[in-house]
Protein backbone atom coordinates (compact mmCIF):
# COMPACT_ATOMS: atom_id res chain seq x y z
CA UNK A 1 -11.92 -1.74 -5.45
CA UNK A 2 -11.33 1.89 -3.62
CA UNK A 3 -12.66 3.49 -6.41
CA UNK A 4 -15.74 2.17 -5.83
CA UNK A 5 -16.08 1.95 -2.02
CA UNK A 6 -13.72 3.54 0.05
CA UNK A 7 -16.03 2.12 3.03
CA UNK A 8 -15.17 -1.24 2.04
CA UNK A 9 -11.09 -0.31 1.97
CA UNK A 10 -10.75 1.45 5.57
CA UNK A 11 -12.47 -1.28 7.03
CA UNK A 12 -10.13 -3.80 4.96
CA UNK A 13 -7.38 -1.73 6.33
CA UNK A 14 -8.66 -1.78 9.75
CA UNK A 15 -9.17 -5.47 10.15
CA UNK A 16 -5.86 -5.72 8.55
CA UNK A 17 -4.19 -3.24 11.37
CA UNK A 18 -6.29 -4.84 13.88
CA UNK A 19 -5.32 -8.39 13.51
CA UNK A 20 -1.50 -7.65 13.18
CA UNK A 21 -2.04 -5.84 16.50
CA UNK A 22 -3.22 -8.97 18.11
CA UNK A 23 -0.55 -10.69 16.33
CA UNK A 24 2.53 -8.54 17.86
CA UNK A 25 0.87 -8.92 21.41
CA UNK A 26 0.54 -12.68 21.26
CA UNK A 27 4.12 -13.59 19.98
CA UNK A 28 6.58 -10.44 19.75
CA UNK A 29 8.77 -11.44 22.72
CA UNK A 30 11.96 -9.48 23.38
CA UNK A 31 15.25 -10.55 21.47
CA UNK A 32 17.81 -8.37 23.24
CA UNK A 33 19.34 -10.60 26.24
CA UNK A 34 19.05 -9.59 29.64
CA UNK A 35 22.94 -9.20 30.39
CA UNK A 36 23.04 -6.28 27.85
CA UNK A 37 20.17 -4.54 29.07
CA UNK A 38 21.65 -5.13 32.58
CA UNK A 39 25.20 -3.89 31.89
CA UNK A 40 23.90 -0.55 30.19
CA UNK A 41 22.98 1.50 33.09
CA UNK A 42 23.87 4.62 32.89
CA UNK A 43 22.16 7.16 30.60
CA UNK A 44 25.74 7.53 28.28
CA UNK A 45 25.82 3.91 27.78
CA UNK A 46 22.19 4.32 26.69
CA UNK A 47 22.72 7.01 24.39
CA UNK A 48 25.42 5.68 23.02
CA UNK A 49 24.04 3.92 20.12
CA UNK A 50 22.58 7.49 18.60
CA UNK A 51 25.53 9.19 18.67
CA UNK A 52 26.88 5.71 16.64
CA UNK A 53 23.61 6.06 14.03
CA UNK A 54 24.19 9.78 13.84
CA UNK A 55 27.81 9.62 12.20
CA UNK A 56 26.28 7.07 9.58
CA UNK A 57 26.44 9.76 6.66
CA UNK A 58 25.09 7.19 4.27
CA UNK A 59 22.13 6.53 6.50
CA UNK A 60 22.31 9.95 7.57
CA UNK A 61 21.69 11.30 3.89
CA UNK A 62 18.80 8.75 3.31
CA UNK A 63 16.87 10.44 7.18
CA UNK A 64 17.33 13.64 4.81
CA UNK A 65 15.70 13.40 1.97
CA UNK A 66 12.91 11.53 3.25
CA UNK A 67 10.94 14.59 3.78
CA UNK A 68 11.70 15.84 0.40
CA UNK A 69 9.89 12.25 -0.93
CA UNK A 70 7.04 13.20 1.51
CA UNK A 71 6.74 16.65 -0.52
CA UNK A 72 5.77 14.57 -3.60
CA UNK A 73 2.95 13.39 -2.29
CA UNK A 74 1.03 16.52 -1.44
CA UNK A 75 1.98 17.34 -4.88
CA UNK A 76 0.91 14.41 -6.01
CA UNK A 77 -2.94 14.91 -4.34
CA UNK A 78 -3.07 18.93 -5.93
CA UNK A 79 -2.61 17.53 -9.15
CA UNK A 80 -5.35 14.84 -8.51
CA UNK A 81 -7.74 17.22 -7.25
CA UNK A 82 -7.39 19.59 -10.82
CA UNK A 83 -7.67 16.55 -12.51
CA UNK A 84 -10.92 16.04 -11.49
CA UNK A 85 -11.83 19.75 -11.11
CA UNK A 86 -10.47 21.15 -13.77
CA UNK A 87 -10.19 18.93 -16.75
CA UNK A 88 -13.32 16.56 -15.86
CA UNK A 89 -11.40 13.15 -15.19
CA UNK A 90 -13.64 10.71 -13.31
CA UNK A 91 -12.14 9.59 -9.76
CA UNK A 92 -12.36 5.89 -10.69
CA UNK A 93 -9.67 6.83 -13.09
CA UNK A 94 -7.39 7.53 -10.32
CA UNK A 95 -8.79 5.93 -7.07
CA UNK A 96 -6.23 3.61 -6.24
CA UNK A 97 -3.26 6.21 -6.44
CA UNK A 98 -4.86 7.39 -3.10
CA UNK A 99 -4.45 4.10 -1.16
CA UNK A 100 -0.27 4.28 -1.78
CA UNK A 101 -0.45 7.28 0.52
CA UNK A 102 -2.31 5.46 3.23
């Protein structure tokens, strides 16, 4: 459907973000009890939860290469763009590959 109306997509996607807005303000309420936030006061007892997700190496590793997926991408929309440019290849061919990206 992108391929043929990109118009008709952002607006899909807007309505979409829209409503999911309205969504999280009418019933996201807060799950973490009030005697924990209470008890951590000080800005170490705050912090303290980073310094715990920073020696996660396995989680660690994955905050890594994350970038290195984002890379792809890019790549990804060059070689779209000489598709089309260089060897001729209609857009419809390809227009959905843009809305993974999104």
């Amino acid at each position: 459907m992108l391929a043929q109306s990109y118009t008709i997509g952002l607006y899909g996607a807007a309505a979409g973000l829209s409503i999911y807005g309205v969504m999280l303000l009418v019933f996201a309420r807060e799950t973490i009890p009030a005697e924990v936030t209470a008890a951590a006061s000080s800005l170490r007892d705050q912090l303290q939860g980073y310094w715990q997700a920073l020696r996660d190496k396995p989680s660690s590793a994955g905050q890594r290469l994350y970038p290195g997926a984002d890379d792809h991408v890019v790549d990804l929309g060059a070689a779209i763009g000489l598709c089309q440019d260089g060897f001729g290849i209609s857009e419809q061919r390809y227009g959905w590959l843009a809305t993974t990206n999104a």
